[in-house]
PDB file of N, CA and C in Angstrom:
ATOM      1  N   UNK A   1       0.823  -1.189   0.000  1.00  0.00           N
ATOM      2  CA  UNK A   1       0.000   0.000   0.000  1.00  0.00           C
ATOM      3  C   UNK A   1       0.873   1.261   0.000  1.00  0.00           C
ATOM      4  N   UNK A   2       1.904   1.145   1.115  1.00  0.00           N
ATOM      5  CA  UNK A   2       2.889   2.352   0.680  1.00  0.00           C
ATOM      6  C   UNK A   2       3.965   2.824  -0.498  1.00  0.00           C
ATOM      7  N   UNK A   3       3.631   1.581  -1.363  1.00  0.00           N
ATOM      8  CA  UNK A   3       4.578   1.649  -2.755  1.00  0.00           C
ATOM      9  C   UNK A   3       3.033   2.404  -3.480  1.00  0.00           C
ATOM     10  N   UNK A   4       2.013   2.414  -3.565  1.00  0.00           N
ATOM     11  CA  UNK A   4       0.892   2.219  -4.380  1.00  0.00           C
ATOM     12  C   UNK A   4       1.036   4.208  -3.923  1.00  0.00           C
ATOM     13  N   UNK A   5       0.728   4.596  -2.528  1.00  0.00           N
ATOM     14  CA  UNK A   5       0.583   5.829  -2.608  1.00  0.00           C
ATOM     15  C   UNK A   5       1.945   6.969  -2.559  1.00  0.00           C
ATOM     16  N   UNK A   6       3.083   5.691  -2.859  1.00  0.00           N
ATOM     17  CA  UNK A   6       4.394   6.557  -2.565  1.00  0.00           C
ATOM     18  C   UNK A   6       4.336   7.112  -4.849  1.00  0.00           C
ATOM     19  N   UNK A   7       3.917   6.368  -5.291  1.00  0.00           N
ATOM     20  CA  UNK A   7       4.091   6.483  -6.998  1.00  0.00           C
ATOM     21  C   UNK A   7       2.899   7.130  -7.299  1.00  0.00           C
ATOM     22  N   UNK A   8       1.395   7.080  -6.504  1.00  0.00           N
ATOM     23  CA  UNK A   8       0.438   8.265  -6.714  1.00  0.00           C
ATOM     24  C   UNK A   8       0.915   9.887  -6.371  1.00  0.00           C
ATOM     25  N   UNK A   9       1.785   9.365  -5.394  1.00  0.00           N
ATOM     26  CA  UNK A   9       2.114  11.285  -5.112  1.00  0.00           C
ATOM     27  C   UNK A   9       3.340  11.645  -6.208  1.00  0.00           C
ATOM     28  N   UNK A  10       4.164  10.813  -6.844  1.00  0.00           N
ATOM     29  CA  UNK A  10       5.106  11.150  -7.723  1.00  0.00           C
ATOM     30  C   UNK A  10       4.769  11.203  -8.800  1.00  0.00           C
ATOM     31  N   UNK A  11       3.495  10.290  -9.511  1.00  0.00           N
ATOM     32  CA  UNK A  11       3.319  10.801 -10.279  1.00  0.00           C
ATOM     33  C   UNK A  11       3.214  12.138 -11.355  1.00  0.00           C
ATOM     34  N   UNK A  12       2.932  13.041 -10.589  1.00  0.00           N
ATOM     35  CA  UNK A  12       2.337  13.588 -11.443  1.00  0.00           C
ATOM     36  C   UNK A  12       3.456  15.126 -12.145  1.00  0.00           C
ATOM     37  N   UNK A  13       5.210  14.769 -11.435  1.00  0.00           N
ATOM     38  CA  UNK A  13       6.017  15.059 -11.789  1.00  0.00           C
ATOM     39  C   UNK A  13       6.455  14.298 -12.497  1.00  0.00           C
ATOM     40  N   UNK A  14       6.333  13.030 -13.224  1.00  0.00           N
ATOM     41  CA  UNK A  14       6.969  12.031 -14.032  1.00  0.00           C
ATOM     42  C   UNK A  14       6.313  13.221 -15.163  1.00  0.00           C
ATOM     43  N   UNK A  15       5.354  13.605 -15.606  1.00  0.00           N
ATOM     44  CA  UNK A  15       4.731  14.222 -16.949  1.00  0.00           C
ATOM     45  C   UNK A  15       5.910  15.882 -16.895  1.00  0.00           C
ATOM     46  N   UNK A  16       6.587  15.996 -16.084  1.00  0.00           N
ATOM     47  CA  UNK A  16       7.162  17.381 -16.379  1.00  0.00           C
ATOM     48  C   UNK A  16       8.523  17.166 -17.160  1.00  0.00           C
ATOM     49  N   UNK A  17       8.792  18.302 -18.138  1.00  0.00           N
ATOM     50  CA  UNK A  17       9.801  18.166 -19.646  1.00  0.00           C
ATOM     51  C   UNK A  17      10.796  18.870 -18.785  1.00  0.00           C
ATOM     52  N   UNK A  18      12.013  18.672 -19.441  1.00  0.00           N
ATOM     53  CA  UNK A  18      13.520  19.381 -18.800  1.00  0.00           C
ATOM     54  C   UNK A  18      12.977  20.983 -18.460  1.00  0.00           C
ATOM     55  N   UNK A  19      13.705  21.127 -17.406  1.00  0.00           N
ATOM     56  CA  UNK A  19      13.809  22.956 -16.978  1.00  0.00           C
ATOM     57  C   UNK A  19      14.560  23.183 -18.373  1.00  0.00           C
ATOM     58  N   UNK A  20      13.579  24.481 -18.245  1.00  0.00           N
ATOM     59  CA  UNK A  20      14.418  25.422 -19.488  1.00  0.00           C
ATOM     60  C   UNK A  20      14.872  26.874 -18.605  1.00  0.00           C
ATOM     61  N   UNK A  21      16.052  28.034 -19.228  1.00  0.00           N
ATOM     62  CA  UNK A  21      16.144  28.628 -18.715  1.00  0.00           C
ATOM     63  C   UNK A  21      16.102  29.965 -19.590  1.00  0.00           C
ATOM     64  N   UNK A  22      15.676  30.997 -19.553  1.00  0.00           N
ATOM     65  CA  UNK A  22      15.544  32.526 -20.281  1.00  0.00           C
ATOM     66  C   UNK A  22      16.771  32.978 -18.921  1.00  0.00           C
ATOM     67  N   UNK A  23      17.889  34.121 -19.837  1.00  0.00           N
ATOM     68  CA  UNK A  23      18.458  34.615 -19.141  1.00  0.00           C
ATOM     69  C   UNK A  23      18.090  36.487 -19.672  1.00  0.00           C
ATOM     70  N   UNK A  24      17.871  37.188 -18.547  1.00  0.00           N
ATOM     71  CA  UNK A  24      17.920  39.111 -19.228  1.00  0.00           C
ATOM     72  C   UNK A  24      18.831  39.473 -18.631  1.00  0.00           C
ATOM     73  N   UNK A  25      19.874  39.644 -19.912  1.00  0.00           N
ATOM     74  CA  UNK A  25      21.161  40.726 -19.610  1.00  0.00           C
ATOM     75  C   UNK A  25      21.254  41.523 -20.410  1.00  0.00           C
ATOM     76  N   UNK A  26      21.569  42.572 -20.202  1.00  0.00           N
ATOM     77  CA  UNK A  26      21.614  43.971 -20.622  1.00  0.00           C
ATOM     78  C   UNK A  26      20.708  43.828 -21.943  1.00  0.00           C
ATOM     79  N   UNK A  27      19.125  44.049 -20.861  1.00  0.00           N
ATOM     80  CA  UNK A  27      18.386  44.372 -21.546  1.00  0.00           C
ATOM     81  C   UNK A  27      17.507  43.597 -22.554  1.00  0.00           C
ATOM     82  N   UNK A  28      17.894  41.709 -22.751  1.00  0.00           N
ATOM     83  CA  UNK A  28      17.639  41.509 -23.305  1.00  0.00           C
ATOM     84  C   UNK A  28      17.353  39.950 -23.354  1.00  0.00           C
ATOM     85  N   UNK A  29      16.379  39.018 -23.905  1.00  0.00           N
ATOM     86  CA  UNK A  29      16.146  37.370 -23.682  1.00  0.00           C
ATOM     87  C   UNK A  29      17.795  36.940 -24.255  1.00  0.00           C
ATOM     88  N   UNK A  30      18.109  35.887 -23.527  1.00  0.00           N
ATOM     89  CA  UNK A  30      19.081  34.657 -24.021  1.00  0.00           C
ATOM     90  C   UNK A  30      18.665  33.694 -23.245  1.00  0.00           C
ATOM     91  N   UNK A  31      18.542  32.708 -24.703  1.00  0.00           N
ATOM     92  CA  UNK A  31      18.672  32.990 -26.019  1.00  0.00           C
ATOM     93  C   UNK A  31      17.065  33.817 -26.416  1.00  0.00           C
ATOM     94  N   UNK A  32      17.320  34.242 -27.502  1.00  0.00           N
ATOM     95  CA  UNK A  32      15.724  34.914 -28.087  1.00  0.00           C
ATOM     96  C   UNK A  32      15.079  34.529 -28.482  1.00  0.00           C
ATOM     97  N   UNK A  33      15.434  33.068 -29.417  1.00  0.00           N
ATOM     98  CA  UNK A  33      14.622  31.656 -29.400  1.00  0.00           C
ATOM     99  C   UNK A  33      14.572  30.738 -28.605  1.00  0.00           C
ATOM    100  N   UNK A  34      14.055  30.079 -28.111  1.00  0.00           N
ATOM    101  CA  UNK A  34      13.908  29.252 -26.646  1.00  0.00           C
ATOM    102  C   UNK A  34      12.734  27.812 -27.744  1.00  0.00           C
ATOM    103  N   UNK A  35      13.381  26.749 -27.731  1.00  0.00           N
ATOM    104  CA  UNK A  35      12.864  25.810 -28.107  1.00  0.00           C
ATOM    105  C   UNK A  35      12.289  24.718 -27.107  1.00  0.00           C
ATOM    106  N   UNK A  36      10.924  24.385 -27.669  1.00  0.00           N
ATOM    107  CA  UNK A  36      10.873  23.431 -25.995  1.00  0.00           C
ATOM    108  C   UNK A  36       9.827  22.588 -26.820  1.00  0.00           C
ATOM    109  N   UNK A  37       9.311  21.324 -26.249  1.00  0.00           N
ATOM    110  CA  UNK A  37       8.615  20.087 -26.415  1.00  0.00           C
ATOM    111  C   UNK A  37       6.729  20.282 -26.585  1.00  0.00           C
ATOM    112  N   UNK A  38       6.192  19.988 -27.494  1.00  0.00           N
ATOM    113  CA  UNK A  38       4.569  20.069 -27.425  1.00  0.00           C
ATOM    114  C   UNK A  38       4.328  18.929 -26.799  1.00  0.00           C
ATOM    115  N   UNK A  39       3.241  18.964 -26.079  1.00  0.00           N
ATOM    116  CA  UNK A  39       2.368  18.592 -25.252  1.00  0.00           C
ATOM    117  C   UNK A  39       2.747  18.106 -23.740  1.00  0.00           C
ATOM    118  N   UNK A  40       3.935  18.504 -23.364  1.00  0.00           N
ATOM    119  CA  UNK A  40       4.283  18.005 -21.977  1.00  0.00           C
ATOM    120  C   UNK A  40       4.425  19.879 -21.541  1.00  0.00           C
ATOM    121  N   UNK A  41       4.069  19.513 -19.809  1.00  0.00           N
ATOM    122  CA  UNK A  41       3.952  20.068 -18.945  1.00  0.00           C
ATOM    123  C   UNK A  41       5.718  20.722 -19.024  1.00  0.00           C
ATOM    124  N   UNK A  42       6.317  22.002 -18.338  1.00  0.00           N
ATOM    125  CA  UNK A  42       7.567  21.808 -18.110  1.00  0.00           C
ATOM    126  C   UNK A  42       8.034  23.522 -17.208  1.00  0.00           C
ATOM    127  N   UNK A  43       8.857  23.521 -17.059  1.00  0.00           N
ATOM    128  CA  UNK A  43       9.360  24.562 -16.178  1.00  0.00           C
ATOM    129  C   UNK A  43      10.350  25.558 -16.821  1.00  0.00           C
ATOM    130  N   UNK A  44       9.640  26.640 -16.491  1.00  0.00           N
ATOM    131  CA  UNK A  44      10.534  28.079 -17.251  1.00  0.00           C
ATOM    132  C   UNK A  44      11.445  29.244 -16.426  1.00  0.00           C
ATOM    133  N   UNK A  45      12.394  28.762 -16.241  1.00  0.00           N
ATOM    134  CA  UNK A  45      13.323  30.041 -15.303  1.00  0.00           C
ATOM    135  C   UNK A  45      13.448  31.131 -16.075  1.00  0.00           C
ATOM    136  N   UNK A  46      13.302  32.476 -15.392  1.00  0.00           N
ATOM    137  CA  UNK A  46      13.413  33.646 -16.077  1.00  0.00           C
ATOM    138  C   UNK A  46      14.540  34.181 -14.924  1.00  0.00           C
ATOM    139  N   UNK A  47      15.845  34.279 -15.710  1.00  0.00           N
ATOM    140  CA  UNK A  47      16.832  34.694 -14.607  1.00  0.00           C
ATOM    141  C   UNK A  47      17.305  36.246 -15.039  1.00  0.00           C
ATOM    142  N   UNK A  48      16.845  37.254 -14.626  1.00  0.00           N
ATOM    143  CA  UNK A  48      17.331  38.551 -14.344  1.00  0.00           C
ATOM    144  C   UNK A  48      18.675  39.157 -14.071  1.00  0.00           C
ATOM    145  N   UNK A  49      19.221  39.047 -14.384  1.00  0.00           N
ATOM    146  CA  UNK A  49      20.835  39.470 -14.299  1.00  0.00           C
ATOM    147  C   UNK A  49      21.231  40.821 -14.403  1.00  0.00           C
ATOM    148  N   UNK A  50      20.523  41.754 -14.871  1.00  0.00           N
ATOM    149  CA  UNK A  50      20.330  43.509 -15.246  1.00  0.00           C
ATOM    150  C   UNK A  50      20.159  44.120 -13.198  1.00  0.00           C
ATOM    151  N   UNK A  51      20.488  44.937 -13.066  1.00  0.00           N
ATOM    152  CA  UNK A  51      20.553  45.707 -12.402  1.00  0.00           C
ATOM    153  C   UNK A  51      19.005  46.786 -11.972  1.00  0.00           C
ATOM    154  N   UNK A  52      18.260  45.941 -12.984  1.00  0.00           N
ATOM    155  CA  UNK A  52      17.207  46.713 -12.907  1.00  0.00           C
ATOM    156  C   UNK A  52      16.138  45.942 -13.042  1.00  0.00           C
ATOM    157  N   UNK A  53      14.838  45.991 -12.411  1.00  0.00           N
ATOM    158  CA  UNK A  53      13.682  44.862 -12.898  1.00  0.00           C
ATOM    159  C   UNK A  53      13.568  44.977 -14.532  1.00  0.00           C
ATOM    160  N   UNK A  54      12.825  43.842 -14.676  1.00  0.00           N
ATOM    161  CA  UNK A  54      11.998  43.507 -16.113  1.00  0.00           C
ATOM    162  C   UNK A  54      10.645  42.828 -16.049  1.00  0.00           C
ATOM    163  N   UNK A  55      10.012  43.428 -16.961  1.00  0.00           N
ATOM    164  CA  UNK A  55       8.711  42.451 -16.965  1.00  0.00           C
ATOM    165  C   UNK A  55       8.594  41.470 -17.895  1.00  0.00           C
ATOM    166  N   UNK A  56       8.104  40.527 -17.476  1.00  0.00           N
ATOM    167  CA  UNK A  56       7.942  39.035 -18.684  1.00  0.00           C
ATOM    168  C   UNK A  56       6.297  39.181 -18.880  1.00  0.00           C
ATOM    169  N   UNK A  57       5.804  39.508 -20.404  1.00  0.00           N
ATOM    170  CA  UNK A  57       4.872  39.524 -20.679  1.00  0.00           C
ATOM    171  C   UNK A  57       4.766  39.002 -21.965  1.00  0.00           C
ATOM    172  N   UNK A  58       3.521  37.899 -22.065  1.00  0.00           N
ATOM    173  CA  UNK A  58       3.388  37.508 -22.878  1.00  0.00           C
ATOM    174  C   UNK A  58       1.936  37.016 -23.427  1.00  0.00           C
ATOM    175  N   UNK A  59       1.060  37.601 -23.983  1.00  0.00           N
ATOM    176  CA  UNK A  59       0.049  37.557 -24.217  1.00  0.00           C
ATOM    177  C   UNK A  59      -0.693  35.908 -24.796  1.00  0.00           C
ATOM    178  N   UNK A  60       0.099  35.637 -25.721  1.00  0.00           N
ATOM    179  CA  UNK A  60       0.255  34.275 -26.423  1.00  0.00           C
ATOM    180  C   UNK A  60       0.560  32.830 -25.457  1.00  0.00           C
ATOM    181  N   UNK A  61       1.045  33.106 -23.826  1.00  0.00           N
ATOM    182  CA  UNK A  61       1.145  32.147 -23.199  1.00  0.00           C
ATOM    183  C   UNK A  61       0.332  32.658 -22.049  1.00  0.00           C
ATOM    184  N   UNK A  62       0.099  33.897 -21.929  1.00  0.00           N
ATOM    185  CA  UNK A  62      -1.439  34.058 -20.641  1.00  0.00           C
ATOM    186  C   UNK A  62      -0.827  34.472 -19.375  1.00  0.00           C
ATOM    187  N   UNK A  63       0.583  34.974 -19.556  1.00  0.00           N
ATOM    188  CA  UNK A  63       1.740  35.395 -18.208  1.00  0.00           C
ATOM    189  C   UNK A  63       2.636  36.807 -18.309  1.00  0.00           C
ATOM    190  N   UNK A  64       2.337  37.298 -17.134  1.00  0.00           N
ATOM    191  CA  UNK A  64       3.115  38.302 -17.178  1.00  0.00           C
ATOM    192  C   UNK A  64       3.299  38.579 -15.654  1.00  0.00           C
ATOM    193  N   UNK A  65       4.609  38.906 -15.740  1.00  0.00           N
ATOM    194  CA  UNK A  65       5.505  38.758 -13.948  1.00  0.00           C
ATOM    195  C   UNK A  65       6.379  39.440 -14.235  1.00  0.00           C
ATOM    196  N   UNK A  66       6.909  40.490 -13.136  1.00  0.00           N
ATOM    197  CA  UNK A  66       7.738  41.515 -12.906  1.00  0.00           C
ATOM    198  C   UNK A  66       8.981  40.523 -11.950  1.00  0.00           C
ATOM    199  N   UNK A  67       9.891  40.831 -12.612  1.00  0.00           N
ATOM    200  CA  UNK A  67      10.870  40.137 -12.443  1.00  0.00           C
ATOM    201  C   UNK A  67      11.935  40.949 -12.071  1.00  0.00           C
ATOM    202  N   UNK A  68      12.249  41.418 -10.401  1.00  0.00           N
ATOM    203  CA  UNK A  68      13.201  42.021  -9.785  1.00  0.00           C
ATOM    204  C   UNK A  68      14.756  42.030 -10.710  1.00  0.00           C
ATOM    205  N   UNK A  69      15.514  43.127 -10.396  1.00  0.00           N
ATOM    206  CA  UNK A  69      16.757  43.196 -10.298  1.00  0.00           C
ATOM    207  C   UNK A  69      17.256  41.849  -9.481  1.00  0.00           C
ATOM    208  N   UNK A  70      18.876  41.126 -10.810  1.00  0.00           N
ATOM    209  CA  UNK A  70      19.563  40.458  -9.575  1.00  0.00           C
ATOM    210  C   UNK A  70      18.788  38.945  -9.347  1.00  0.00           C
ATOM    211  N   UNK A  71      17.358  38.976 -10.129  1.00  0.00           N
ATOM    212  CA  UNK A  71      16.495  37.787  -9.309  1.00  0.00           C
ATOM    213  C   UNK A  71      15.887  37.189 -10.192  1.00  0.00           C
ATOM    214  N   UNK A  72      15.584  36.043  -9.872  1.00  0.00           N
ATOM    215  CA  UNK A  72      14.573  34.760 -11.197  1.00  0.00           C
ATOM    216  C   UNK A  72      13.437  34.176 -10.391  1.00  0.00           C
ATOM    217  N   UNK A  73      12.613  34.068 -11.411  1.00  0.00           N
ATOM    218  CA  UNK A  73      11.360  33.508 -11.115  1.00  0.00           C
ATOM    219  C   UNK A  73      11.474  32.137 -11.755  1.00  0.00           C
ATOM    220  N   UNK A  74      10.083  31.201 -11.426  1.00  0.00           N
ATOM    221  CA  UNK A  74       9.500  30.332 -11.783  1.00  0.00           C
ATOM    222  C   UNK A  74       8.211  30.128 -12.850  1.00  0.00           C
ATOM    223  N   UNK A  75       8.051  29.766 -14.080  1.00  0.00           N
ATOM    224  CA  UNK A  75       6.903  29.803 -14.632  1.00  0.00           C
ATOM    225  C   UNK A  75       6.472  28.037 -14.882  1.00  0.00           C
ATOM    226  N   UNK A  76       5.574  27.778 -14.163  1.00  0.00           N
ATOM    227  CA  UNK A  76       5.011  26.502 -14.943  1.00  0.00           C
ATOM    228  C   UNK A  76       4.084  26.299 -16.282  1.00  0.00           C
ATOM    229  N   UNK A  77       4.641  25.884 -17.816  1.00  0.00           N
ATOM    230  CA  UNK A  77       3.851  26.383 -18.677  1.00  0.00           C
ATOM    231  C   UNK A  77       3.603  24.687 -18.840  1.00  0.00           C
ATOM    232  N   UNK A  78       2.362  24.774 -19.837  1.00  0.00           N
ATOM    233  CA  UNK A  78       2.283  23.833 -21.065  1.00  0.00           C
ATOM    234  C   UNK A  78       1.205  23.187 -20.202  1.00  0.00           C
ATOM    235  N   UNK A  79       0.978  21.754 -20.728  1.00  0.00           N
ATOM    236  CA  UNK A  79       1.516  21.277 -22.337  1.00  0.00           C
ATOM    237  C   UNK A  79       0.740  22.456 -23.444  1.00  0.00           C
ATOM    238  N   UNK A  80       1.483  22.976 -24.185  1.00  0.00           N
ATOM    239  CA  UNK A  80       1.340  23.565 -25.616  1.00  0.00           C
ATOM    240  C   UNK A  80       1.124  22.762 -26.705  1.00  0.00           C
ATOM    241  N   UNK A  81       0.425  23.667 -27.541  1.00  0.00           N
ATOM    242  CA  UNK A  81       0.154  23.356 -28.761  1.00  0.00           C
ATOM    243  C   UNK A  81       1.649  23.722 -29.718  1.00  0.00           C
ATOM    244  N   UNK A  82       1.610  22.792 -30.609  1.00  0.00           N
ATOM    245  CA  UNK A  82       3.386  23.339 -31.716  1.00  0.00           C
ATOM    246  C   UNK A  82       2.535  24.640 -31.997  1.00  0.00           C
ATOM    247  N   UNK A  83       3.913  26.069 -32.162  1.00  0.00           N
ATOM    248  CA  UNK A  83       3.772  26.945 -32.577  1.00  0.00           C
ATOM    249  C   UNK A  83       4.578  27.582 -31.696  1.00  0.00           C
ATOM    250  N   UNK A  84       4.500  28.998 -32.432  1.00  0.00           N
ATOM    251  CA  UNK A  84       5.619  30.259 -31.815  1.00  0.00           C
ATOM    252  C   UNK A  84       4.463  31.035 -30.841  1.00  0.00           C
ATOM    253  N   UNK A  85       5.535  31.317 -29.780  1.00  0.00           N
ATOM    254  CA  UNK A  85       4.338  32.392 -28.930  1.00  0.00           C
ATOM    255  C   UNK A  85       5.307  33.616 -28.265  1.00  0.00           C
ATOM    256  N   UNK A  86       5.403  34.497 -28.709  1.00  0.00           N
ATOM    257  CA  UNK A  86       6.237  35.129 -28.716  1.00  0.00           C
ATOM    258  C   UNK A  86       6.066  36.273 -27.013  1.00  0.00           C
ATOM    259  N   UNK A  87       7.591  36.877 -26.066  1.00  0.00           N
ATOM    260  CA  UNK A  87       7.453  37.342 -25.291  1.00  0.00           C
ATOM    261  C   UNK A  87       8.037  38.928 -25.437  1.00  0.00           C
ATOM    262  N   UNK A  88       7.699  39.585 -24.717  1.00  0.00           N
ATOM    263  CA  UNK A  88       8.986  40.676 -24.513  1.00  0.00           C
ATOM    264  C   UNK A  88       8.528  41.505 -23.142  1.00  0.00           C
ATOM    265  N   UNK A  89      10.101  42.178 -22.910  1.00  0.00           N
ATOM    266  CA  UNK A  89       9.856  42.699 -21.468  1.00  0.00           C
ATOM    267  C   UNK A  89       9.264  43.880 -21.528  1.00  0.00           C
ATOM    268  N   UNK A  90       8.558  44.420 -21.317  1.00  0.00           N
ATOM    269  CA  UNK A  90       7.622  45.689 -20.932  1.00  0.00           C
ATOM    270  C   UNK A  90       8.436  46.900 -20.576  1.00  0.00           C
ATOM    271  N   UNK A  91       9.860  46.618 -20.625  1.00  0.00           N
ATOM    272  CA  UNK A  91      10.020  47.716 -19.571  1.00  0.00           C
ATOM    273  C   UNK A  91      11.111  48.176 -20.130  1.00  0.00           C
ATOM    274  N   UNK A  92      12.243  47.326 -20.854  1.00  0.00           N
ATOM    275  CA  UNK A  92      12.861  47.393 -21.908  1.00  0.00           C
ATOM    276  C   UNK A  92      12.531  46.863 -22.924  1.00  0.00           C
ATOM    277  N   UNK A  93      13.476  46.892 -24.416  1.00  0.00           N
ATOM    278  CA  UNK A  93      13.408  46.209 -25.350  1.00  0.00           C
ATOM    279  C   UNK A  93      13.657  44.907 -25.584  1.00  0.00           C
ATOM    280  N   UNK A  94      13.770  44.063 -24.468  1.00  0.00           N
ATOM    281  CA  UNK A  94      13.599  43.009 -24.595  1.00  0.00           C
ATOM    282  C   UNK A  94      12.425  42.141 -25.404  1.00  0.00           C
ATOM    283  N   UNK A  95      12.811  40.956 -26.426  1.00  0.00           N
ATOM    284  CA  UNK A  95      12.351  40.505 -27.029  1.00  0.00           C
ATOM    285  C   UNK A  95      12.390  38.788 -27.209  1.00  0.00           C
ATOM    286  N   UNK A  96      11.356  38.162 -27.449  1.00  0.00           N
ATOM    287  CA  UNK A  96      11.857  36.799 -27.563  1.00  0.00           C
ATOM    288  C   UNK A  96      10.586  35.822 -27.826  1.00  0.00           C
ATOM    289  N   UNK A  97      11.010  34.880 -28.770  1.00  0.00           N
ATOM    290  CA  UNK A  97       9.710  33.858 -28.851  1.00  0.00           C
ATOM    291  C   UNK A  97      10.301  32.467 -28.328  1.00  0.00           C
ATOM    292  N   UNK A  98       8.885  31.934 -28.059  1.00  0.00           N
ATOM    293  CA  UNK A  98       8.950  30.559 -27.151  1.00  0.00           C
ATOM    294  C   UNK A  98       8.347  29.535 -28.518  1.00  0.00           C
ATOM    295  N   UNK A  99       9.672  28.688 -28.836  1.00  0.00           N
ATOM    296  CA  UNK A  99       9.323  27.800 -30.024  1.00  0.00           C
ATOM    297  C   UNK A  99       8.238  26.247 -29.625  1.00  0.00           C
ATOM    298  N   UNK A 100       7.735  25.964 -29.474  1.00  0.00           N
ATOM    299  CA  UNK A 100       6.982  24.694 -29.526  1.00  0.00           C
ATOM    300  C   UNK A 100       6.980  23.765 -30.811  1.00  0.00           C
ATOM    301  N   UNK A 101       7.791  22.570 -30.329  1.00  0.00           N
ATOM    302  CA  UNK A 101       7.975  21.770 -31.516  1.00  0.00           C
ATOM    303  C   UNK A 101       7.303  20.325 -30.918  1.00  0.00           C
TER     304      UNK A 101
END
């Protein structure tokens, strides 16, 4: 019984795809294409490295988070449909699309 509810509670991280990571330095996504997996669940670091906040907004994935100076967040996206959904930071010219293959 404790193997039965030790693999019900893990489950439901077996469905999550590799961490991906967005880096903003001076001002800007790396990389600016970001390629990632259709139909699995998966995890998006947005790591801030600028001296100054940024906003991650993105209309096409339904998220937008102000993202301190110095600091990274967490986004849980997907599963997606294949296609481009493109982001940029609000606050600079930051720019960048999220590839779904």
């Amino acid at each position: 019984m404790k193997t039965i509810f030790l693999i019900a509670l893990l489950f439901p991280f077996a469905a999550l795809a590799a961490d991906y990571t967005l880096v903003i330095k001076d001002h800007r996504f790396e990389p600016a294409e970001l390629i990632v997996p259709s139909g699995v669940k998966f995890k998006l670091v947005i790591d801030n490295q600028d001296a100054t906040p940024e906003e991650f907004d993105s209309h096409a994935l339904n998220r937008e988070k102000v993202i301190g100076a110095n600091s990274r967040i967490t986004l849980y996206l997907g599963p997606l449909d294949a296609g481009r959904y493109p982001f940029d930071g609000e606050l600079h010219e930051a720019r960048g699309v999220l590839i779904v293959r």
